[in-house]
N, C-alpha and C. Protein backbone atom coordinates (compact mmCIF):
# COMPACT_ATOMS: atom_id res chain seq x y z
N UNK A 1 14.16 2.47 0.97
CA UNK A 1 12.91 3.07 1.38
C UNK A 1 12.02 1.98 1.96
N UNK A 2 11.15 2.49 2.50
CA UNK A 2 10.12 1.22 3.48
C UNK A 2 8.86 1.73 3.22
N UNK A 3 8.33 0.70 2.62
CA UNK A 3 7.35 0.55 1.99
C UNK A 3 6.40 -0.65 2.67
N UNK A 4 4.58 -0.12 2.53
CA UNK A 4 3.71 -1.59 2.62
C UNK A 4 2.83 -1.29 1.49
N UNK A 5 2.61 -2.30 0.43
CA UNK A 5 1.96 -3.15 -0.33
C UNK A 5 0.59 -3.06 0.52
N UNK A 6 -0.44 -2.83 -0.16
CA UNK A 6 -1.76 -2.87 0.46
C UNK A 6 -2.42 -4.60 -0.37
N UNK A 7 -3.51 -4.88 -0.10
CA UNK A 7 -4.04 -6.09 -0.55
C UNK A 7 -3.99 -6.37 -1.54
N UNK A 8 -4.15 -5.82 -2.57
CA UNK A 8 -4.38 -5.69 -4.32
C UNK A 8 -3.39 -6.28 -4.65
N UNK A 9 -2.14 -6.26 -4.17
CA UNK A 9 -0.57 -6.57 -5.00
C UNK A 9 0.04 -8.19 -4.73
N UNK A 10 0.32 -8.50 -5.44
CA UNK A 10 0.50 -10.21 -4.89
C UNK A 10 2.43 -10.08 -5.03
N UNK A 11 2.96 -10.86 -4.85
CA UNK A 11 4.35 -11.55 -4.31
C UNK A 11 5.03 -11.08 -5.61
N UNK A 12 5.00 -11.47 -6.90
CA UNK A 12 5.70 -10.63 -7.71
C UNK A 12 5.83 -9.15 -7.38
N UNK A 13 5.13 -8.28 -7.22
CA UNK A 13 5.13 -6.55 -7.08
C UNK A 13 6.26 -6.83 -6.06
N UNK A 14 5.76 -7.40 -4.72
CA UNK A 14 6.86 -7.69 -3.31
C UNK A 14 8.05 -7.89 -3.79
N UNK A 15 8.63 -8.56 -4.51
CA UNK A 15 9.62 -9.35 -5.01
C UNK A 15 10.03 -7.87 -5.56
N UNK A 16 10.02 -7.47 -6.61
CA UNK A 16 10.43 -6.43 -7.31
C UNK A 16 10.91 -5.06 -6.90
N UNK A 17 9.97 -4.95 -5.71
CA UNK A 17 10.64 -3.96 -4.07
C UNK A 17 11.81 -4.39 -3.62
N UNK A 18 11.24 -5.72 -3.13
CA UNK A 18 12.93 -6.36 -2.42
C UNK A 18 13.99 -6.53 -3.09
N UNK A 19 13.81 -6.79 -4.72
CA UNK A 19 14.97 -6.98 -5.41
C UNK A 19 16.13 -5.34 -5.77
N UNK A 20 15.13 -4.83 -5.92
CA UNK A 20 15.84 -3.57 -5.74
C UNK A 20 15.87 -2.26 -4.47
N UNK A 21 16.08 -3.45 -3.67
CA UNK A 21 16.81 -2.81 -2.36
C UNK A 21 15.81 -2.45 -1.14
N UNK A 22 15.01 -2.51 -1.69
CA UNK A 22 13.84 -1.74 -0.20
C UNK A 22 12.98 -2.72 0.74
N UNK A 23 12.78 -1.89 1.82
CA UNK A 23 12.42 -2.72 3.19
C UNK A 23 10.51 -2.65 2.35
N UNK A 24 10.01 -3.83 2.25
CA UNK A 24 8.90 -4.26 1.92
C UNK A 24 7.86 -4.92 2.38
N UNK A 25 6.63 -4.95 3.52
CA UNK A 25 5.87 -5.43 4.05
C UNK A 25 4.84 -5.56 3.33
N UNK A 26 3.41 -6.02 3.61
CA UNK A 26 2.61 -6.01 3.34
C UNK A 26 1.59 -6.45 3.93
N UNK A 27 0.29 -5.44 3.43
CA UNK A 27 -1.01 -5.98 4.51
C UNK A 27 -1.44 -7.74 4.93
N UNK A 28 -1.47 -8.67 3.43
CA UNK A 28 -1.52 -9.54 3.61
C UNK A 28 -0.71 -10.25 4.85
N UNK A 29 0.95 -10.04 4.77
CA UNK A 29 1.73 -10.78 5.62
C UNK A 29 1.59 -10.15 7.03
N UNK A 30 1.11 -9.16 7.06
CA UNK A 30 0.76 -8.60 8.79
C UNK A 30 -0.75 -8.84 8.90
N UNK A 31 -1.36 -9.47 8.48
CA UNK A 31 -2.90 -9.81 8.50
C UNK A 31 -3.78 -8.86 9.01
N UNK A 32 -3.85 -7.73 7.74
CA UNK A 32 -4.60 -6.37 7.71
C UNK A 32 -5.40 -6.84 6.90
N UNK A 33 -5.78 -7.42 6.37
CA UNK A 33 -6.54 -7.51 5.14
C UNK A 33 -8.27 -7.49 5.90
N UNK A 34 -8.83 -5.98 5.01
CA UNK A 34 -10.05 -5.92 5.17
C UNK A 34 -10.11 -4.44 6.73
N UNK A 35 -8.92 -4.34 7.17
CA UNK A 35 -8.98 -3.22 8.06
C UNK A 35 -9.45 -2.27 7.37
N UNK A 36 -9.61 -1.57 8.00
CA UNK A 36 -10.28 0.40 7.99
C UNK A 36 -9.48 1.23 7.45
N UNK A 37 -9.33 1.97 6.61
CA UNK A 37 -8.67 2.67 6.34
C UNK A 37 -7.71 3.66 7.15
N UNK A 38 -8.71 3.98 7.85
CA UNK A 38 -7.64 5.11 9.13
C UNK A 38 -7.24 3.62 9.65
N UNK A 39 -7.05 2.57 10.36
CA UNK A 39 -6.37 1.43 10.82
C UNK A 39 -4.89 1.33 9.94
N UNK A 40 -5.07 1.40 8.64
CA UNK A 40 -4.05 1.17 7.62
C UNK A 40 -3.27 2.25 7.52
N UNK A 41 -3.77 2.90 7.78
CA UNK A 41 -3.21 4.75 7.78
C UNK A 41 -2.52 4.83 9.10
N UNK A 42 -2.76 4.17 10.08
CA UNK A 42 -1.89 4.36 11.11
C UNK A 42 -1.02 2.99 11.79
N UNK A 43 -1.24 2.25 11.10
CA UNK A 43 0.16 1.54 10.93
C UNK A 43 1.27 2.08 10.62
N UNK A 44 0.61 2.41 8.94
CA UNK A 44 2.61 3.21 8.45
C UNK A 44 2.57 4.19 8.49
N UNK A 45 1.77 4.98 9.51
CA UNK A 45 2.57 6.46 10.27
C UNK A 45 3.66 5.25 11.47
N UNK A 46 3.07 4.72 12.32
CA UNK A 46 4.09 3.77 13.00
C UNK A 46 5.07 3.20 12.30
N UNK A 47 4.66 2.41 11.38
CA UNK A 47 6.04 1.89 10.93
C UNK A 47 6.91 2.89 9.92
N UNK A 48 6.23 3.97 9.71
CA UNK A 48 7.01 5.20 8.62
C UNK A 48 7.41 4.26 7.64
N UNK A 49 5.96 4.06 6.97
CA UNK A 49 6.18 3.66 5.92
C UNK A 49 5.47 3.96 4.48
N UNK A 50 5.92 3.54 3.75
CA UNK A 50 5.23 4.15 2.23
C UNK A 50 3.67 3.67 1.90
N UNK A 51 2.45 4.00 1.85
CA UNK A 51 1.20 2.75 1.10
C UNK A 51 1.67 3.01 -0.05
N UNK A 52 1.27 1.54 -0.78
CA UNK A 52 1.55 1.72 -1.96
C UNK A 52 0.27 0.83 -2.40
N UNK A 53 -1.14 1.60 -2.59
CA UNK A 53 -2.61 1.03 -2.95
C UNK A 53 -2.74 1.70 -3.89
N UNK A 54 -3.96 0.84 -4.71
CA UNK A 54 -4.91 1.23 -5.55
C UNK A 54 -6.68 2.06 -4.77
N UNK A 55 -6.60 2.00 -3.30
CA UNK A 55 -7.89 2.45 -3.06
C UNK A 55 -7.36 3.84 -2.85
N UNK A 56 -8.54 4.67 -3.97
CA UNK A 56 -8.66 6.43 -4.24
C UNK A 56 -9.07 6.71 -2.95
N UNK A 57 -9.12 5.94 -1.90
CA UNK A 57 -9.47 6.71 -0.80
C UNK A 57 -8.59 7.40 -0.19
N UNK A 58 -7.51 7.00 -0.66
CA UNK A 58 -6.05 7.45 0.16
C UNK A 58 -5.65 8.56 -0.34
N UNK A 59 -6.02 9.07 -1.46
CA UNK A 59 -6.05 10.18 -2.60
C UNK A 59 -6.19 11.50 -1.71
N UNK A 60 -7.17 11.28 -0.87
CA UNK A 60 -7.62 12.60 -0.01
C UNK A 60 -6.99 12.88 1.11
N UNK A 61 -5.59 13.72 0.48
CA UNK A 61 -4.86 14.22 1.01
C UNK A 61 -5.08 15.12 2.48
N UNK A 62 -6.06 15.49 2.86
CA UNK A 62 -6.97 16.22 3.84
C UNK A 62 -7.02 15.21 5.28
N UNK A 63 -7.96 13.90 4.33
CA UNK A 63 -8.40 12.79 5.14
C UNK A 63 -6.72 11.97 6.01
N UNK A 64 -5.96 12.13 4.69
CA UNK A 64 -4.38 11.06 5.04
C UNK A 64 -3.94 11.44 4.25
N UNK A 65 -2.99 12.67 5.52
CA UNK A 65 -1.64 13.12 4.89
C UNK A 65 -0.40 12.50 4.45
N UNK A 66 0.20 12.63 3.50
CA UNK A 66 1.13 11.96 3.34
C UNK A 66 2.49 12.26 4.04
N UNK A 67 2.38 13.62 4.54
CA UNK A 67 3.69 13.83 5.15
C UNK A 67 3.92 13.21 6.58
N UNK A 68 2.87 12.54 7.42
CA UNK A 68 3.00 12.11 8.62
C UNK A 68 3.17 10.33 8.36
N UNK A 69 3.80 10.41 7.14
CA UNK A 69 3.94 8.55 6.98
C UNK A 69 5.02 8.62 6.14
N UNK A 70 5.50 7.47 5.49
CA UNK A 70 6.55 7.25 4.73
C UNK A 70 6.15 7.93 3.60
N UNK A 71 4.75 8.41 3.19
CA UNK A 71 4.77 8.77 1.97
C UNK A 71 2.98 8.01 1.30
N UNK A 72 2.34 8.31 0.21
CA UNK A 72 1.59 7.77 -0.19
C UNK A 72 1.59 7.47 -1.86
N UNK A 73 1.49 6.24 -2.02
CA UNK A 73 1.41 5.80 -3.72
C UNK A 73 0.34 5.34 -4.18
N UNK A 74 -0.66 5.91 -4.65
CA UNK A 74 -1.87 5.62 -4.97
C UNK A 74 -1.54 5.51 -6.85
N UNK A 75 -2.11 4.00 -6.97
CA UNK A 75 -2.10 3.48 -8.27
C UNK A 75 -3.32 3.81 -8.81
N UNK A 76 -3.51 4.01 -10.02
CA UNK A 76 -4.29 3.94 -10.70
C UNK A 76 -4.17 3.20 -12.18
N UNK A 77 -5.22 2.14 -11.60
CA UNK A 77 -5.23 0.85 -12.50
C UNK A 77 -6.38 0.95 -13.71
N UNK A 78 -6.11 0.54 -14.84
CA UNK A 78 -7.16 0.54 -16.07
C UNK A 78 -8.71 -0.16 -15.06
N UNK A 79 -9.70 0.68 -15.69
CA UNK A 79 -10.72 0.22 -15.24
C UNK A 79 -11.27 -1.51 -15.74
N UNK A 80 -11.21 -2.58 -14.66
CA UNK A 80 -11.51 -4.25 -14.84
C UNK A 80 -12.25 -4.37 -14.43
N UNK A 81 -13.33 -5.17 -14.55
CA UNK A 81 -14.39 -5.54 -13.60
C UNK A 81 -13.60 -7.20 -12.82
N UNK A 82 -12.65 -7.50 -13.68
CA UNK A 82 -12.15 -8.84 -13.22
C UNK A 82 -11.11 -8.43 -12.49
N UNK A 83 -10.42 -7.27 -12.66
CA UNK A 83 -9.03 -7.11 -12.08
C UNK A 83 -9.45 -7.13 -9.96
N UNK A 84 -8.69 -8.20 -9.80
CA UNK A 84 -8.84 -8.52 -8.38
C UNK A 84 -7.27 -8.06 -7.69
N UNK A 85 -6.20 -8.82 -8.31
CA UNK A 85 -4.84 -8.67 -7.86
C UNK A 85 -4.33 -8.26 -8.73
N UNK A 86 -3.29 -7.48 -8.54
CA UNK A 86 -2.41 -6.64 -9.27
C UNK A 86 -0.94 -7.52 -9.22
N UNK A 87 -0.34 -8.19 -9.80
CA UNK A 87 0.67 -9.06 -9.76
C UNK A 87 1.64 -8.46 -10.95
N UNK A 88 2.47 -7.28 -10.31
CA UNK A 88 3.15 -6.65 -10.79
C UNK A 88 4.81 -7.51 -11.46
């Protein structure tokens, strides 16, 4: 499956995609970081690929469908005031 990692996720999470088999990008390594949401949203309709974020913005199925992309994975992380990266 082909998947992009949004900002939140650091190189372990990546690693753990790639180790078990899947095509794995991410915003950082294509230097998205800080784009627009519809910007991010239409990347991986282009690259037909999976998000796999923590921003609930992506939640609104209306706003960004999931069926015109690889798919959408919206995490939901314990509420941190420190939690910056998610290093799965």
């Amino acid at each position: 499956m082909r998947f992009k990692l949004d900002e939140n996720f650091g190189t372990r999470c990546q690693n753990l995609f790639k180790d078990n088999g899947h095509d794995v990008e991410t915003v950082v390594s294509e230097n998205l970081q800080g784009c627009g949401d519809q910007t991010l949203y239409d990347v991986c309709r282009q690259e037909n690929r999976c998000l796999v974020t923590l921003d609930m913005d992506f939640a609104n199925v209306l706003r960004f469908p999931p069926e015109k992309t690889g798919g959408m994975a919206v995490i939901r992380a314990p509420q941190n005031p420190s939690l910056e990266i998610v290093d799965c």
